[in-house]
C-alpha atoms as a PDB file:
ATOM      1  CA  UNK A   1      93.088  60.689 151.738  1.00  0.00           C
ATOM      2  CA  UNK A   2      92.602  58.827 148.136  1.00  0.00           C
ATOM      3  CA  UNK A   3      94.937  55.494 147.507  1.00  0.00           C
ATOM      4  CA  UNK A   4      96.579  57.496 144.952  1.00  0.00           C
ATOM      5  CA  UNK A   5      98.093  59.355 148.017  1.00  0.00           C
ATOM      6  CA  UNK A   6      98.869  56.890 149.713  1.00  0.00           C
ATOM      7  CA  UNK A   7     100.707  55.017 147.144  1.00  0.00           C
ATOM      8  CA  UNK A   8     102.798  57.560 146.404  1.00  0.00           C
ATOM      9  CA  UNK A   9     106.691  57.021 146.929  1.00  0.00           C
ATOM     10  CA  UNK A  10     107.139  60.718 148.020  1.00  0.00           C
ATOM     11  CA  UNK A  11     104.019  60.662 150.379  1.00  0.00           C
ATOM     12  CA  UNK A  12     105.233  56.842 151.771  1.00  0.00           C
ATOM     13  CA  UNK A  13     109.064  58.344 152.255  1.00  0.00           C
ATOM     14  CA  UNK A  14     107.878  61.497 153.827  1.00  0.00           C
ATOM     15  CA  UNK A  15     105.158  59.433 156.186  1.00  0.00           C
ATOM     16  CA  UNK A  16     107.971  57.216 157.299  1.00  0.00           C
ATOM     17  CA  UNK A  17     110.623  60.473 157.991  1.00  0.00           C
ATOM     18  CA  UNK A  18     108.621  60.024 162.397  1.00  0.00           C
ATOM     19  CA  UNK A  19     111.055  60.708 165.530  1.00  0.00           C
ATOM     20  CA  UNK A  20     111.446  56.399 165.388  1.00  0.00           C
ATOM     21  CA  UNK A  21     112.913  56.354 161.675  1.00  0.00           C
ATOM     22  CA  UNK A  22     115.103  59.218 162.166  1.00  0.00           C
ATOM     23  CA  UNK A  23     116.189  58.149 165.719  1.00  0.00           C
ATOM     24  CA  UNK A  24     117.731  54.698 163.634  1.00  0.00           C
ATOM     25  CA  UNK A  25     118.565  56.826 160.600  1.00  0.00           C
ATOM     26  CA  UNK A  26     120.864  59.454 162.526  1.00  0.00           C
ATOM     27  CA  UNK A  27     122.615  56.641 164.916  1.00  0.00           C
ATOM     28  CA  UNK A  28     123.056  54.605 161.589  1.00  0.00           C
ATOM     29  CA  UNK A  29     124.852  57.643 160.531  1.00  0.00           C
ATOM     30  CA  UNK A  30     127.093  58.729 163.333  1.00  0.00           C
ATOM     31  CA  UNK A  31     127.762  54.864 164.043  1.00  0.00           C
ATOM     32  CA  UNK A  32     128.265  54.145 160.183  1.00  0.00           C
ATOM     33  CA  UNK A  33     127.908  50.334 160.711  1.00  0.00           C
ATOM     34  CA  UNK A  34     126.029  49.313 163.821  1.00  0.00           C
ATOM     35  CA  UNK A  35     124.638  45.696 164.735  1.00  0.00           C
ATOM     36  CA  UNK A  36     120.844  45.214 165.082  1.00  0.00           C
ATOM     37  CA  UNK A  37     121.049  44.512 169.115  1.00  0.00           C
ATOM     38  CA  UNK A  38     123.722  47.729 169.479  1.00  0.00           C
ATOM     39  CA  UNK A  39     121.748  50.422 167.072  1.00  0.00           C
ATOM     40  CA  UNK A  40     118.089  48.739 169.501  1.00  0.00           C
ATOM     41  CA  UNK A  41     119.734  50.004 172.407  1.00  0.00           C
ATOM     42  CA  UNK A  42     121.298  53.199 171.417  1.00  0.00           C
ATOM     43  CA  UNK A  43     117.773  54.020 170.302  1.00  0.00           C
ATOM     44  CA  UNK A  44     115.643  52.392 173.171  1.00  0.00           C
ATOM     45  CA  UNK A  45     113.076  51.857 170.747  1.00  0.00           C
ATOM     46  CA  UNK A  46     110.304  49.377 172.093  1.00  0.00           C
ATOM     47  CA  UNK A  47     111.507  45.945 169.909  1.00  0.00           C
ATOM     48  CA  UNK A  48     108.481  46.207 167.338  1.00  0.00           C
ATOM     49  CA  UNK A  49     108.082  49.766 166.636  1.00  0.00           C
ATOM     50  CA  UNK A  50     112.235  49.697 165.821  1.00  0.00           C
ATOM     51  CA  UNK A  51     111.480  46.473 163.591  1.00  0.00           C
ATOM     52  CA  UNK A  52     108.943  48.127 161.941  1.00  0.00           C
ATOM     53  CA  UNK A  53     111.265  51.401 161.043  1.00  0.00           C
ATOM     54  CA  UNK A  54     114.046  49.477 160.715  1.00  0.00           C
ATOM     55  CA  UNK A  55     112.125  47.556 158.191  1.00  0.00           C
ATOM     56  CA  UNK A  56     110.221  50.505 156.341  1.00  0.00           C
ATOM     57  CA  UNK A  57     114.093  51.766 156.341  1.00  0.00           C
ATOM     58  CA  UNK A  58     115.061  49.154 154.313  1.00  0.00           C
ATOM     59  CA  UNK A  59     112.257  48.796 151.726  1.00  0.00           C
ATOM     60  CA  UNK A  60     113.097  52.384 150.765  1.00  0.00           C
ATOM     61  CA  UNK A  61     116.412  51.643 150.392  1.00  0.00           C
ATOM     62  CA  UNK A  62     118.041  54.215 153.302  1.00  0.00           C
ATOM     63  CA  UNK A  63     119.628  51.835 154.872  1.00  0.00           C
ATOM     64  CA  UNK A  64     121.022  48.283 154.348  1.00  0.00           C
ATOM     65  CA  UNK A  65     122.638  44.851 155.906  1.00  0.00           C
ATOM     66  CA  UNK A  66     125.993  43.440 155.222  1.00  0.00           C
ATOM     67  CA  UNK A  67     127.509  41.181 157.182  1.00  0.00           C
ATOM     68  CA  UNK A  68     124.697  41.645 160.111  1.00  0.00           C
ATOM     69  CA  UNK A  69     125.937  45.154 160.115  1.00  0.00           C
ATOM     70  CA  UNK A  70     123.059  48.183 159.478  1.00  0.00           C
ATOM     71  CA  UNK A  71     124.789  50.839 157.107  1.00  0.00           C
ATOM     72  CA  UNK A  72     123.323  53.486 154.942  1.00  0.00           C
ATOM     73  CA  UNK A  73     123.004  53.810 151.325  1.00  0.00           C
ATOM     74  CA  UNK A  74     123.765  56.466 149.574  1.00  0.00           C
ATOM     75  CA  UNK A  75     120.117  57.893 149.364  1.00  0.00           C
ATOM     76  CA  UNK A  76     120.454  57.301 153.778  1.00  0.00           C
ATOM     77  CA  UNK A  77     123.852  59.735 153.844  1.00  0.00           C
ATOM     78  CA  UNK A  78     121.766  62.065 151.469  1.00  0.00           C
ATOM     79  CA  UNK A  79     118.808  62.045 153.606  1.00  0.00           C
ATOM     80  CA  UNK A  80     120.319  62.350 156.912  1.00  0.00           C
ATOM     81  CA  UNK A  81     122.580  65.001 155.997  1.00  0.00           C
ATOM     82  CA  UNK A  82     119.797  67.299 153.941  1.00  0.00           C
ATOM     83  CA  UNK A  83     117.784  66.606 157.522  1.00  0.00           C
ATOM     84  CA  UNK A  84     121.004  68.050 159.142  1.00  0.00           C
ATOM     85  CA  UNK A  85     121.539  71.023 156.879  1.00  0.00           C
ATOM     86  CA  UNK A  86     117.368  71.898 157.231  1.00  0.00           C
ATOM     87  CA  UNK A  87     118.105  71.625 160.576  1.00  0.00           C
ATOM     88  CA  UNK A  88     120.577  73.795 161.122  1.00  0.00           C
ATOM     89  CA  UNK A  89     119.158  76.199 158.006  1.00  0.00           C
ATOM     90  CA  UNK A  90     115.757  76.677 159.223  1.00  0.00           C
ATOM     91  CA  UNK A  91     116.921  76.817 163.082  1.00  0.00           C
ATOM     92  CA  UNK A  92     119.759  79.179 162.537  1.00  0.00           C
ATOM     93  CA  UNK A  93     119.970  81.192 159.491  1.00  0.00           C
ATOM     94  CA  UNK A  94     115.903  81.348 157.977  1.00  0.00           C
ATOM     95  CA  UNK A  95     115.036  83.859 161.417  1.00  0.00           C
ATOM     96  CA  UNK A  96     117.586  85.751 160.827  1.00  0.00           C
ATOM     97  CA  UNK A  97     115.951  87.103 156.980  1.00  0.00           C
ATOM     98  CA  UNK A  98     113.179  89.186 155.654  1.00  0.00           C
ATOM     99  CA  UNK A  99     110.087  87.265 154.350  1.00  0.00           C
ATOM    100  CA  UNK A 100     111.010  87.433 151.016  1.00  0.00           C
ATOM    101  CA  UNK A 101     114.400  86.552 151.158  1.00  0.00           C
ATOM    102  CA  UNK A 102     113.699  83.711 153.061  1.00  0.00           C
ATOM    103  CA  UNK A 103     111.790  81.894 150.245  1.00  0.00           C
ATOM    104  CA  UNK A 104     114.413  83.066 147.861  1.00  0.00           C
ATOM    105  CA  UNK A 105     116.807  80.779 150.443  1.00  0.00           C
ATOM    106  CA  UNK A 106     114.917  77.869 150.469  1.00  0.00           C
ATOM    107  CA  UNK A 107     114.192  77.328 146.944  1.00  0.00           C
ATOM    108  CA  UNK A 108     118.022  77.822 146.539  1.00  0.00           C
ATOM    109  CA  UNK A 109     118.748  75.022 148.634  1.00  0.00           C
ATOM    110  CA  UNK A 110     115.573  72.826 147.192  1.00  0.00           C
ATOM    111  CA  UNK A 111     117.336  73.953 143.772  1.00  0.00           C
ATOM    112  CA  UNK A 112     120.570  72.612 144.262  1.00  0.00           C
ATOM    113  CA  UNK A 113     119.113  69.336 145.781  1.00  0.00           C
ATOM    114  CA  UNK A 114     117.309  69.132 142.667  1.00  0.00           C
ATOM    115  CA  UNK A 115     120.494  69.433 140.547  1.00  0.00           C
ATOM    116  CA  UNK A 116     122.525  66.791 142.530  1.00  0.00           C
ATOM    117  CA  UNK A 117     119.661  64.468 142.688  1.00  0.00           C
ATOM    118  CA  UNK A 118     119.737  64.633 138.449  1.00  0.00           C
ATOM    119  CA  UNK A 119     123.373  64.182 138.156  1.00  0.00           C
ATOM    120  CA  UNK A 120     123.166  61.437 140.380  1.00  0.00           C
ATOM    121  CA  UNK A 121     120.173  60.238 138.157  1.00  0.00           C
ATOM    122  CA  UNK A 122     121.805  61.207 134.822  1.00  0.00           C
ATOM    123  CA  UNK A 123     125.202  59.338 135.971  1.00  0.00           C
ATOM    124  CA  UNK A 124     123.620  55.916 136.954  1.00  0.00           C
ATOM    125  CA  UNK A 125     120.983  56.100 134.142  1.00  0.00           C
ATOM    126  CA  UNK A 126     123.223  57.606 131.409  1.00  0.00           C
ATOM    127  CA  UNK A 127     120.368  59.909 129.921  1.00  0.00           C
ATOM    128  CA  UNK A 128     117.892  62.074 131.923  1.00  0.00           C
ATOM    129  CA  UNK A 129     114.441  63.576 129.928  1.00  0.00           C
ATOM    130  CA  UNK A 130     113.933  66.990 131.116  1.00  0.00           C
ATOM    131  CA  UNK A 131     110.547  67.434 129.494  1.00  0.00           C
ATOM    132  CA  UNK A 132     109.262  64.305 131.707  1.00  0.00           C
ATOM    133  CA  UNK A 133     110.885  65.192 134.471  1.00  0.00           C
ATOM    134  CA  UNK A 134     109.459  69.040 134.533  1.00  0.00           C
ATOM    135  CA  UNK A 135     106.514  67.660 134.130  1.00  0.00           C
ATOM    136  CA  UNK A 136     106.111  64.995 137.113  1.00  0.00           C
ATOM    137  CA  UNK A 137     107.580  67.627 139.341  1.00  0.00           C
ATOM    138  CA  UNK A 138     105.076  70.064 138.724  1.00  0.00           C
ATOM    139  CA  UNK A 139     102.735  67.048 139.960  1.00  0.00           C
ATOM    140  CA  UNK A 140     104.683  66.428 142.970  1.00  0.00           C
ATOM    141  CA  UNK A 141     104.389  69.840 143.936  1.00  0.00           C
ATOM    142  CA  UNK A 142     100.796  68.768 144.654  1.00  0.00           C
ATOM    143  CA  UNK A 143     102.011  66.740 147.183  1.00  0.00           C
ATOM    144  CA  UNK A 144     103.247  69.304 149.001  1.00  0.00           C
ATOM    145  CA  UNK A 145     100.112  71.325 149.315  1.00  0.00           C
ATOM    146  CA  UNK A 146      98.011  68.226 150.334  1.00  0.00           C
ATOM    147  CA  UNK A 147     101.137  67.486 153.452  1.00  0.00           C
ATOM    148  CA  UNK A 148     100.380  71.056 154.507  1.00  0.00           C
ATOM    149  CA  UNK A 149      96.734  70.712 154.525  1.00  0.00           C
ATOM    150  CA  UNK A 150      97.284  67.644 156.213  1.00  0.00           C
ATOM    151  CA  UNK A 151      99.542  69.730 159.197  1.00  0.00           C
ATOM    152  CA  UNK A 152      96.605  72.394 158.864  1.00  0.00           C
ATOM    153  CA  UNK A 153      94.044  69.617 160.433  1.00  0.00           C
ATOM    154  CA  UNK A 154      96.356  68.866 162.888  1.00  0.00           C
ATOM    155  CA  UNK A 155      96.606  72.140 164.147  1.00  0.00           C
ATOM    156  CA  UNK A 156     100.718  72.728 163.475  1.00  0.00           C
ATOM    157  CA  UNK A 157      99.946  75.359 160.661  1.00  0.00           C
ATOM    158  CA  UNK A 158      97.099  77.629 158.941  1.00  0.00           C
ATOM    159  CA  UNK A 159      96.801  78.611 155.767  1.00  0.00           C
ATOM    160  CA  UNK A 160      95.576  82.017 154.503  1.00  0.00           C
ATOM    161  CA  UNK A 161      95.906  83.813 151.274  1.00  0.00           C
ATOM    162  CA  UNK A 162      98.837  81.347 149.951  1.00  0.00           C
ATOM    163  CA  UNK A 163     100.938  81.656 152.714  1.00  0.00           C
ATOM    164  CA  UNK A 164     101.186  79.232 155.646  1.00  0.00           C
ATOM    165  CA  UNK A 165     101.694  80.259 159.143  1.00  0.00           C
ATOM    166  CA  UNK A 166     103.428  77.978 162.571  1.00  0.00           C
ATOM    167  CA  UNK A 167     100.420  77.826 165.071  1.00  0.00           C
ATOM    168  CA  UNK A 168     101.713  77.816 168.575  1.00  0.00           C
ATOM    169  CA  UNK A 169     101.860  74.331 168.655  1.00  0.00           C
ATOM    170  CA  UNK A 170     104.326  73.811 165.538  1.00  0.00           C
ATOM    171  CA  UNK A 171     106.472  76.822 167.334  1.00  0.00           C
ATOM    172  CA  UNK A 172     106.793  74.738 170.183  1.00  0.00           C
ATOM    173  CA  UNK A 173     107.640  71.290 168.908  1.00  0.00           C
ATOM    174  CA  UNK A 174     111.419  70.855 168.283  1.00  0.00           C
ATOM    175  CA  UNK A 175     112.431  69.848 164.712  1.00  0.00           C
ATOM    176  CA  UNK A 176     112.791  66.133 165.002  1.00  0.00           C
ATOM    177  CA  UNK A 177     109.480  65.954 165.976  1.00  0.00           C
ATOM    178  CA  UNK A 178     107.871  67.783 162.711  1.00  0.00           C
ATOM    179  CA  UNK A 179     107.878  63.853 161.039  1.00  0.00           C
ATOM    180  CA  UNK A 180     105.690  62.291 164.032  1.00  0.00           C
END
């Protein structure tokens, strides 16, 4: 994988979305303000590995400290509940559709994450370019494809004529697991 990769805020967030960071994440969020020694035992997280999340956490700005209270920001509540509503999306409703209608779903729901991300964007910056941003999301979407081949080598999907299939072993992993 180049440095560009790596470097990458989208590849760094997604790379830090394992069971440990959600584990903190989703307590964070049913707790709403939790004490470091209280949200370490809820998640029985060895002392270093929850440091480390808690930490990468942080940096990305999901979560924050007041008061030596844990919280999360507003980019932690959108998080958490878009890993909520995949959740319950992809393990619910997405069987229950043809093919086709399925991918109609999802980039529906991608869509209108999308839109509230740019009014949340065009609010706090008071201007949004549209021409920019097309353009640097057509180069995330490269992103997405290199994740997937990623997941390919690891033996959770294949891909074949542009569409990507669950091996076995993605079928059988639950969905908190899909970020480890």
């Amino acid at each position: 994988m180049s440095d560009d990769k790596k470097q990458d805020v989208v590849y760094k967030i997604f790379r830090l979305l394992r069971e440990n960071a959600i584990k903190i994440l989703m307590t964070i969020r049913e707790k709403e303000k939790i004490r470091w020694k209280d949200l370490q035992e809820i998640t029985k997280l060895p002392t270093a590995t929850f440091n480390r999340a808690l930490a990468a956490l942080q940096e990305i700005h999901f979560i924050k400290k007041e008061n030596n209270y844990y919280m999360l920001t507003w980019t932690g509540k959108l998080v958490s509940d878009g890993l909520i509503l995949l959740g319950w999306r992809l393990g619910e409703q997405m069987e229950e559709v043809e093919d086709v209608v399925a991918e109609e779903l999802l980039a529906k729901d991608i869509t209108m994450a999308i839109i509230f991300l740019l009014f949340v964007s065009l609010k706090k910056r008071g201007k949004l370019n549209m021409e920019t941003f097309e353009k640097e999301l057509k180069k995330e979407m490269k992103i997405i494809k290199d994740i997937f081949e990623e997941y390919e080598k690891e033996g959770y999907v294949e891909i074949k004529n542009g569409w990507i299939y669950a091996t076995k072993k993605m079928e059988e992993m639950d969905l908190s697991k899909i970020f480890s």
